[in-house]
N, C-alpha and C. Protein backbone atom coordinates (compact mmCIF):
# COMPACT_ATOMS: atom_id res chain seq x y z
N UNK A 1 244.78 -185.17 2.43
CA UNK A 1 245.14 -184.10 3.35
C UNK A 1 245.23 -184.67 4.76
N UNK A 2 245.94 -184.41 5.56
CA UNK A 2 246.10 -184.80 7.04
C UNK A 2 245.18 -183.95 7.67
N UNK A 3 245.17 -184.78 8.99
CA UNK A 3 243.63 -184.29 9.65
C UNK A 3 243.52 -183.13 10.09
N UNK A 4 242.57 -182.39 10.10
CA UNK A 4 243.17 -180.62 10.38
C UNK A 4 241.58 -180.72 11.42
N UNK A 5 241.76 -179.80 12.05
CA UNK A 5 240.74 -179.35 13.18
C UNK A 5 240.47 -177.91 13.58
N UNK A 6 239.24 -177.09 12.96
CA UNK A 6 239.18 -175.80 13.19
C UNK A 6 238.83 -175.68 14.61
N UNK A 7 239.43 -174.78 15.70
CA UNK A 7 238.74 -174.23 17.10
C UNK A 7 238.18 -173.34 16.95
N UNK A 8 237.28 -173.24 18.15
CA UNK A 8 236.25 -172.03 17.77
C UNK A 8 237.06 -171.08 18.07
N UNK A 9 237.95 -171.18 18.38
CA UNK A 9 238.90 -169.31 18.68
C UNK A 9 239.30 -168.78 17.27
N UNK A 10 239.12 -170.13 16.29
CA UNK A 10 239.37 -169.47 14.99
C UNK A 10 240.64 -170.59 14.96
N UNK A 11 241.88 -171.16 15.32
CA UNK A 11 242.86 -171.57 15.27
C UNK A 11 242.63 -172.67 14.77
N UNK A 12 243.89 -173.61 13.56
CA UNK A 12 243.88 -174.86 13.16
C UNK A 12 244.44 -175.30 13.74
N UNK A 13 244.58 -177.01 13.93
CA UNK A 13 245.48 -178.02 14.51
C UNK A 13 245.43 -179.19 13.31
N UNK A 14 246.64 -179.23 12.81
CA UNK A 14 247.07 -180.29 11.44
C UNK A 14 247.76 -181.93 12.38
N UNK A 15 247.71 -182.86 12.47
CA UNK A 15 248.14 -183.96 12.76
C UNK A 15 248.01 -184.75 11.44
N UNK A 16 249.45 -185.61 11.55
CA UNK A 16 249.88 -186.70 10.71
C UNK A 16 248.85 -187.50 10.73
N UNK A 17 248.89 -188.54 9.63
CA UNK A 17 248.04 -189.84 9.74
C UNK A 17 248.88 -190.97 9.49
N UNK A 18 250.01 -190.70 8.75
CA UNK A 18 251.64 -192.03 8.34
C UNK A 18 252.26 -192.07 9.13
N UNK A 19 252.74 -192.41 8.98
CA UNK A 19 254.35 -193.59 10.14
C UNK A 19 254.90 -194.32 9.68
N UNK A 20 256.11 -194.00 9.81
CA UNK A 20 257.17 -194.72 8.64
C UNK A 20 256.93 -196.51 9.26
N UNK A 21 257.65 -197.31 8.72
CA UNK A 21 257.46 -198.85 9.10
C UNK A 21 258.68 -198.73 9.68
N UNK A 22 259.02 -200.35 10.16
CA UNK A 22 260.43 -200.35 10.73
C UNK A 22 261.08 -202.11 9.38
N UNK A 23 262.55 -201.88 9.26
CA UNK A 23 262.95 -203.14 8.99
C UNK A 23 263.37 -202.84 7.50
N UNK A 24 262.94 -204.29 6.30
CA UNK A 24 263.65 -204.35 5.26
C UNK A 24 262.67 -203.26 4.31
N UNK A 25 261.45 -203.23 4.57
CA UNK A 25 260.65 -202.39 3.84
C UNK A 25 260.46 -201.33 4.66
N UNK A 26 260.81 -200.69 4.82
CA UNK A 26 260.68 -199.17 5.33
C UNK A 26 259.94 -198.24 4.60
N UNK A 27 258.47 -198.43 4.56
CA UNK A 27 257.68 -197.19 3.80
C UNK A 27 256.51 -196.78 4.44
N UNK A 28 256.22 -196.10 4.50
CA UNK A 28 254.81 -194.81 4.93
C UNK A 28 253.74 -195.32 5.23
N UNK A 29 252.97 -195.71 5.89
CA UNK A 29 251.58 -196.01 5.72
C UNK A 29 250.67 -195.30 6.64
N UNK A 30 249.60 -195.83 7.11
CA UNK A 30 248.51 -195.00 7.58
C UNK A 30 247.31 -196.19 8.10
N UNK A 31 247.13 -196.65 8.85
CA UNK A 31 246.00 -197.49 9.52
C UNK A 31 245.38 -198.13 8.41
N UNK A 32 244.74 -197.18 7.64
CA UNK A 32 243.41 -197.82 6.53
C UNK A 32 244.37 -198.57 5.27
N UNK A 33 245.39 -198.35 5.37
CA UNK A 33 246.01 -198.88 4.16
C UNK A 33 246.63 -198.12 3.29
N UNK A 34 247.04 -197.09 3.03
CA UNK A 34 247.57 -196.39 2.50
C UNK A 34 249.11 -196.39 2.51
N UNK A 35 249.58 -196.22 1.25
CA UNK A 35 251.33 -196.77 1.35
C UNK A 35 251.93 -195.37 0.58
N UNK A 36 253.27 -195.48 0.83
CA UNK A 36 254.11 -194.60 0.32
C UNK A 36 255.34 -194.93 0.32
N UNK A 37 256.54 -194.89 -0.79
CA UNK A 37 258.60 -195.38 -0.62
C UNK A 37 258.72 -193.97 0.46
N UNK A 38 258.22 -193.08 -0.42
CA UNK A 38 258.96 -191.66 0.25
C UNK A 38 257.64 -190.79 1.28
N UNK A 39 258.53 -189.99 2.61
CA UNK A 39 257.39 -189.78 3.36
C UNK A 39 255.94 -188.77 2.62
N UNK A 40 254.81 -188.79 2.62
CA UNK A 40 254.08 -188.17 2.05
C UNK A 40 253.59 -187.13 2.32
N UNK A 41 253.34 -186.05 1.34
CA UNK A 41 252.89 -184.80 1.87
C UNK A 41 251.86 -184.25 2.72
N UNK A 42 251.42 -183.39 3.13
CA UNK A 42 249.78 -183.66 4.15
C UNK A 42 249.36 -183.89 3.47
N UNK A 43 249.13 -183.17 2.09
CA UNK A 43 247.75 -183.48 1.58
C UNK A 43 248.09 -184.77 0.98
N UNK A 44 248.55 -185.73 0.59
CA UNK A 44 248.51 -187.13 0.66
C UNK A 44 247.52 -188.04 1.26
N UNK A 45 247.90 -187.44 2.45
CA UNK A 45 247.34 -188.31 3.85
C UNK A 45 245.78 -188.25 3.87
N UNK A 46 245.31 -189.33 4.50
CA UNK A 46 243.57 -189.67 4.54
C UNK A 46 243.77 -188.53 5.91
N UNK A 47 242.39 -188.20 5.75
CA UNK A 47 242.29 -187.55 6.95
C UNK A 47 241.13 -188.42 8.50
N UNK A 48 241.10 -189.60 8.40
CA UNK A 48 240.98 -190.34 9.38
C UNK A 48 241.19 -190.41 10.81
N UNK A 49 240.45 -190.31 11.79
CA UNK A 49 240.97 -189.89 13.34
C UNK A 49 241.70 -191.01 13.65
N UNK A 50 241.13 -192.29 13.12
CA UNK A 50 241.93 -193.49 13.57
C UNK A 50 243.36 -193.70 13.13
N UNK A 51 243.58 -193.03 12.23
CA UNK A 51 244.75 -193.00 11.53
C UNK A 51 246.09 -192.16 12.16
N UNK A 52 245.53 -190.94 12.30
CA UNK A 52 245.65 -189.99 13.43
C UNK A 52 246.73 -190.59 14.87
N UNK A 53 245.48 -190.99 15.18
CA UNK A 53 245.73 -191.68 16.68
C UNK A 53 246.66 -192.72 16.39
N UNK A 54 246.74 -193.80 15.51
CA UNK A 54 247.57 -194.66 15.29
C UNK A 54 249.12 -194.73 15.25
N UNK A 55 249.12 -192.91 14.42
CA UNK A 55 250.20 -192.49 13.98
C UNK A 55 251.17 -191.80 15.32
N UNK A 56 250.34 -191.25 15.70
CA UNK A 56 250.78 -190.70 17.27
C UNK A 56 251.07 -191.92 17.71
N UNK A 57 250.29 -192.92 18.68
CA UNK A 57 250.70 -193.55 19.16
C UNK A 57 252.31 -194.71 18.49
N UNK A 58 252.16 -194.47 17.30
CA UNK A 58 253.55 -195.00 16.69
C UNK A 58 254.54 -194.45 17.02
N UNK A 59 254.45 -193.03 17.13
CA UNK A 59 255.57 -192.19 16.98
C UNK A 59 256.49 -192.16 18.77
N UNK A 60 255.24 -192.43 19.67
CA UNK A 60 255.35 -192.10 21.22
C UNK A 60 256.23 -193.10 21.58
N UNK A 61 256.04 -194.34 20.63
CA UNK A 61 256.35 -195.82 20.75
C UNK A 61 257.88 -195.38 20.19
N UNK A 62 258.05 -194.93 19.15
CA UNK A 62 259.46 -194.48 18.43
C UNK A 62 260.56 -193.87 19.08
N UNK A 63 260.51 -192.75 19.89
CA UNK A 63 260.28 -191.41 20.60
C UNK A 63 260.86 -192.23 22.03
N UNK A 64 260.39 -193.35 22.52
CA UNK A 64 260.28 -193.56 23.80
C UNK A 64 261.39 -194.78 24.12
N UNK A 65 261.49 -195.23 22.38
CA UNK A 65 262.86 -196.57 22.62
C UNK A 65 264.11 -195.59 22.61
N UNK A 66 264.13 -194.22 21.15
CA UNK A 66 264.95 -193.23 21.75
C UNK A 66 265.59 -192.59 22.83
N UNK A 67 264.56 -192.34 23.52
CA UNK A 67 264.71 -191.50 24.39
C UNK A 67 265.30 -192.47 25.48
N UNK A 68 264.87 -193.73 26.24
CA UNK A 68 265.51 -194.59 27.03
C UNK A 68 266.93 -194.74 26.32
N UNK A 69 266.99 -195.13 25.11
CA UNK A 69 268.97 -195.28 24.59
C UNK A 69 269.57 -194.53 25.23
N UNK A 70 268.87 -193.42 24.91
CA UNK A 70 269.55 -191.81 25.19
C UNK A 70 270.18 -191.80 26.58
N UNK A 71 269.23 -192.03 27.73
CA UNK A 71 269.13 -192.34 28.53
C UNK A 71 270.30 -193.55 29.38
N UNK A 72 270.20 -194.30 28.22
CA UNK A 72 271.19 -195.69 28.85
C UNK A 72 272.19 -195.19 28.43
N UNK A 73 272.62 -194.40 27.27
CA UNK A 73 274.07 -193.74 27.22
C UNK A 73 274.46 -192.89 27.92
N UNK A 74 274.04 -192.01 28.20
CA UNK A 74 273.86 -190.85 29.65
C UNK A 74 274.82 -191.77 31.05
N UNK A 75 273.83 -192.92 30.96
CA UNK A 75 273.83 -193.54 32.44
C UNK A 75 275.32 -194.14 32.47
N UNK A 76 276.17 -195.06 31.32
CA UNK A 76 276.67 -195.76 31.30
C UNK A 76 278.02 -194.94 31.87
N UNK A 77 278.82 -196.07 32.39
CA UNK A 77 280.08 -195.27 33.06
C UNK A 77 281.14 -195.87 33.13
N UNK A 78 281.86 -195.08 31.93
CA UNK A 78 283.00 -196.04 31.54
C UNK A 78 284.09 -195.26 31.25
N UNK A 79 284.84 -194.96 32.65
CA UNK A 79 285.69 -194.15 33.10
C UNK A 79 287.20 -194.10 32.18
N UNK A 80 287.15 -194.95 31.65
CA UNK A 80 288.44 -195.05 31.17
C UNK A 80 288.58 -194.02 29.87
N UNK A 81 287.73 -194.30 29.27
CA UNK A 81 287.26 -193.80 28.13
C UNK A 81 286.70 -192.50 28.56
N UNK A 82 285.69 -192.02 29.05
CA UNK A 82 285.19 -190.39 29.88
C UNK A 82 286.88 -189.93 30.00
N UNK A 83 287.61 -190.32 30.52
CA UNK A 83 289.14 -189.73 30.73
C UNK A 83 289.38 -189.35 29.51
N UNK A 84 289.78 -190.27 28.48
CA UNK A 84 290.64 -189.86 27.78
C UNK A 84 289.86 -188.88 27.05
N UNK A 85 288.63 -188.54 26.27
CA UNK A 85 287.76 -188.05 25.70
C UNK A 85 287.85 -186.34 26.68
N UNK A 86 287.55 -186.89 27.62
CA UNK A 86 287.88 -185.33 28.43
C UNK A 86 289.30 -184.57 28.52
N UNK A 87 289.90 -185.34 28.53
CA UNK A 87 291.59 -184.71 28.83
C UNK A 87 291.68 -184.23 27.52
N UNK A 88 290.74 -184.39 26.26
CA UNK A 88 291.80 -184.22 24.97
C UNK A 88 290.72 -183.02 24.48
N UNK A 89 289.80 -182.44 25.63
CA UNK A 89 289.00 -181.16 25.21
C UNK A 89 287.92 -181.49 24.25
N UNK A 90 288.06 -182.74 24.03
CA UNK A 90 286.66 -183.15 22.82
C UNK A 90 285.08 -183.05 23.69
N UNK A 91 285.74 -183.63 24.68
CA UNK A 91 284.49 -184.06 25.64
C UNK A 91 283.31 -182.87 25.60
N UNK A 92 283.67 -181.83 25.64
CA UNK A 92 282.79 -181.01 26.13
C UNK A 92 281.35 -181.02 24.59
N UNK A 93 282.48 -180.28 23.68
CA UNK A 93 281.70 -180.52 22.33
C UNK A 93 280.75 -182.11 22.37
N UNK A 94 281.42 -183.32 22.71
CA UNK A 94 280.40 -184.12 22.41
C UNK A 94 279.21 -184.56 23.67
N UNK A 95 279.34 -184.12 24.61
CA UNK A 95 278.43 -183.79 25.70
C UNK A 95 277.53 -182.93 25.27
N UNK A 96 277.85 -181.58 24.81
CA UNK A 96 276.54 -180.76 23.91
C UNK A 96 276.06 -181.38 22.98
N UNK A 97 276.33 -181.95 22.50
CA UNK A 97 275.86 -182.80 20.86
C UNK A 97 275.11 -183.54 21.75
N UNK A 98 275.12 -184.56 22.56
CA UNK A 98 274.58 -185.42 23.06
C UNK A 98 273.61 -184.74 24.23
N UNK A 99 273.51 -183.71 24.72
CA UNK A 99 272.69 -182.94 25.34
C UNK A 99 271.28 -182.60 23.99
N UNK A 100 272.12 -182.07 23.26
CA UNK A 100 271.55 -181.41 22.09
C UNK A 100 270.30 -182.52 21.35
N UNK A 101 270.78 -183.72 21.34
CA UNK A 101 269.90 -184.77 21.02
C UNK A 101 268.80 -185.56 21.72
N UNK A 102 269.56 -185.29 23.14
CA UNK A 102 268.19 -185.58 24.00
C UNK A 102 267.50 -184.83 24.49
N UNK A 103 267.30 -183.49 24.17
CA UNK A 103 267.09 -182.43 24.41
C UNK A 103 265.78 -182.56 23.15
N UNK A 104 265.88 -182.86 22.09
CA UNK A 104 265.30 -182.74 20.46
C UNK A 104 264.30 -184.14 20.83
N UNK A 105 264.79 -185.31 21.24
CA UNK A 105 264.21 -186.79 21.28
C UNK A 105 263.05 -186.36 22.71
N UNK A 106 263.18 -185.87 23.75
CA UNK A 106 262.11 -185.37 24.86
C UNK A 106 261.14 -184.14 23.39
N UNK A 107 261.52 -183.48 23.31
CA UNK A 107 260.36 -182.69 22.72
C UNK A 107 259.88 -183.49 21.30
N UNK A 108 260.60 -184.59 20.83
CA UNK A 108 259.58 -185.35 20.04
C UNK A 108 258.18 -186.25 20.80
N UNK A 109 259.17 -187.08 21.87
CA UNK A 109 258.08 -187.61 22.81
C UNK A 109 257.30 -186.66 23.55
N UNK A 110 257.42 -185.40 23.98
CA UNK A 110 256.37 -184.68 24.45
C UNK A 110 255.48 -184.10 23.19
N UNK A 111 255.59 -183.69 22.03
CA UNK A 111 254.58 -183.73 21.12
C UNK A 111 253.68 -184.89 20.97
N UNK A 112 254.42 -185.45 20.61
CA UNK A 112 253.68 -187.06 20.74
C UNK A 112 252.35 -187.21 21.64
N UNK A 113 252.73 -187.51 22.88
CA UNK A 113 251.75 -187.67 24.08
C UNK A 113 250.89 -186.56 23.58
N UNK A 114 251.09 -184.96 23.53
CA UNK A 114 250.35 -184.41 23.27
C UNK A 114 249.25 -184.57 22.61
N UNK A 115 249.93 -184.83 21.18
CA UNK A 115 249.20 -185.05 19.80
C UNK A 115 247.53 -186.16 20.39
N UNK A 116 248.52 -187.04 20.87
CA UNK A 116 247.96 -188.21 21.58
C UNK A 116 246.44 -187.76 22.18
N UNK A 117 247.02 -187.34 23.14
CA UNK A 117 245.61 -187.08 24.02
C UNK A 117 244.90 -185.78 23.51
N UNK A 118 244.74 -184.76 23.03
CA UNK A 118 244.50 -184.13 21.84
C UNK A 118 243.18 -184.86 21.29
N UNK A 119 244.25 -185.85 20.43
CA UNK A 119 242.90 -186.79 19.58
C UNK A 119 242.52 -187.19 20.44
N UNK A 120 242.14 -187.80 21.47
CA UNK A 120 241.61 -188.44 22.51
C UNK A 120 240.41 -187.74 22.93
N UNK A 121 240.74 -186.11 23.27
CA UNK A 121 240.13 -185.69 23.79
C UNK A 121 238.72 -185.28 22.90
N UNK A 122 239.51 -185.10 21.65
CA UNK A 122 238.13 -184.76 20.18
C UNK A 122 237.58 -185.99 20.17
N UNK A 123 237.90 -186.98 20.13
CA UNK A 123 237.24 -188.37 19.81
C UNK A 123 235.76 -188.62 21.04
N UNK A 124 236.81 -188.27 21.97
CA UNK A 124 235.72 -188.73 23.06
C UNK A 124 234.37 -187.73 23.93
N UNK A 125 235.10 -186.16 23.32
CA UNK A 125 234.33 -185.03 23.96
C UNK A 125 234.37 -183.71 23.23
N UNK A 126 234.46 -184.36 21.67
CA UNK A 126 234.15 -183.15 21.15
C UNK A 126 235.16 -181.92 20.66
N UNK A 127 235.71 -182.09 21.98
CA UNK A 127 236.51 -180.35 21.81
C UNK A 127 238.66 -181.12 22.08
N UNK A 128 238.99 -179.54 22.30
CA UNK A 128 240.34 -179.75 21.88
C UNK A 128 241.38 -178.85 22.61
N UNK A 129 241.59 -179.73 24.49
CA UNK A 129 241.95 -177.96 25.00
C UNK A 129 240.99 -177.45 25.63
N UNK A 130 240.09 -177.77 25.85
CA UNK A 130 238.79 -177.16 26.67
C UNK A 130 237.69 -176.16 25.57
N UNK A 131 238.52 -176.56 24.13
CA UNK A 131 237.55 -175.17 22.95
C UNK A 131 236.95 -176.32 22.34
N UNK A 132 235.88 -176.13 21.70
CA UNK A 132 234.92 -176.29 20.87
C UNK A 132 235.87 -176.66 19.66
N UNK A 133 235.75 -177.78 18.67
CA UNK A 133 236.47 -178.29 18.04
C UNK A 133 235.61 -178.82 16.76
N UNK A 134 236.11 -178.48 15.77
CA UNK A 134 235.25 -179.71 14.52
C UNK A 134 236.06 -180.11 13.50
N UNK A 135 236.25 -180.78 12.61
CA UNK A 135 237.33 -181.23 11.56
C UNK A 135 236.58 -180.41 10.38
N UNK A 136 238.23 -179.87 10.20
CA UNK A 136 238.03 -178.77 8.75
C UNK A 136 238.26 -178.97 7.58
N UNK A 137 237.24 -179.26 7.12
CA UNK A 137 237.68 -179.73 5.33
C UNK A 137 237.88 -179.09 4.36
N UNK A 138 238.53 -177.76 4.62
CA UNK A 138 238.34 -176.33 3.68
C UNK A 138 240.04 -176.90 3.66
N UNK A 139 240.95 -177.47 4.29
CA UNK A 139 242.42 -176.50 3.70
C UNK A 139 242.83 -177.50 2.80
């Protein structure tokens, strides 16, 4: 099961513990060792804080080479091409698409960080958010 965290307001918080790999083997794992071909379900997952944190910080790392591409395509300016793409009415459609994606790649990296400091904050003080926090082994 992936790591779940009851607050005392009553509310859960579920975080991953896998992260896909990068390259010729591309499969699932999890800090302690745990493998998978295909991504795995929560309840799969160890429920480990270190694992947790690992996984976040993978993802922020993922999230953040994205999001700069994104970024360097945005920036790049190559007028010749912006012309013709615009004059022929496509432009607009693929400006939303490309809005649309970095729009999706920021709210992956802002979960992320979240997730991030989150665990950080249970690891080091207990709580989660300023609430009272404990790991729930009921779901």
């Amino acid at each position: 099961m992936a790591l779940s965290f009851r607050l005392a307001t009553g509310e859960t918080r579920k975080y991953r513990t896998s992260y896909s790999g990068f390259g010729e083997s591309s499969t699932y794992h999890t800090k302690c060792g745990m493998r998978w071909i295909d991504p795995p379900k929560p309840e799969e997952e160890c429920e480990h804080l270190d694992c947790a944190l690992a996984a976040a910080k993978h993802e922020i790392f993922g999230s953040s080479l994205f999001l700069l591409l994104s970024i360097l395509i945005f920036a790049s300016d190559n007028s010749k091409t912006s012309k013709i793409i615009f004059e022929g009415g496509l432009g607009v459609l693929i400006a939303a698409f490309g809005i649309l994606i970095l729009a999706f790649v920021v709210w992956v990296f802002y979960r992320s960080c979240r997730d991030k400091r989150e665990l950080i904050e249970f690891r080091d003080k207990g709580i989660i958010g300023g609430v009272k926090a404990c790991q729930d082994q009921s779901l």
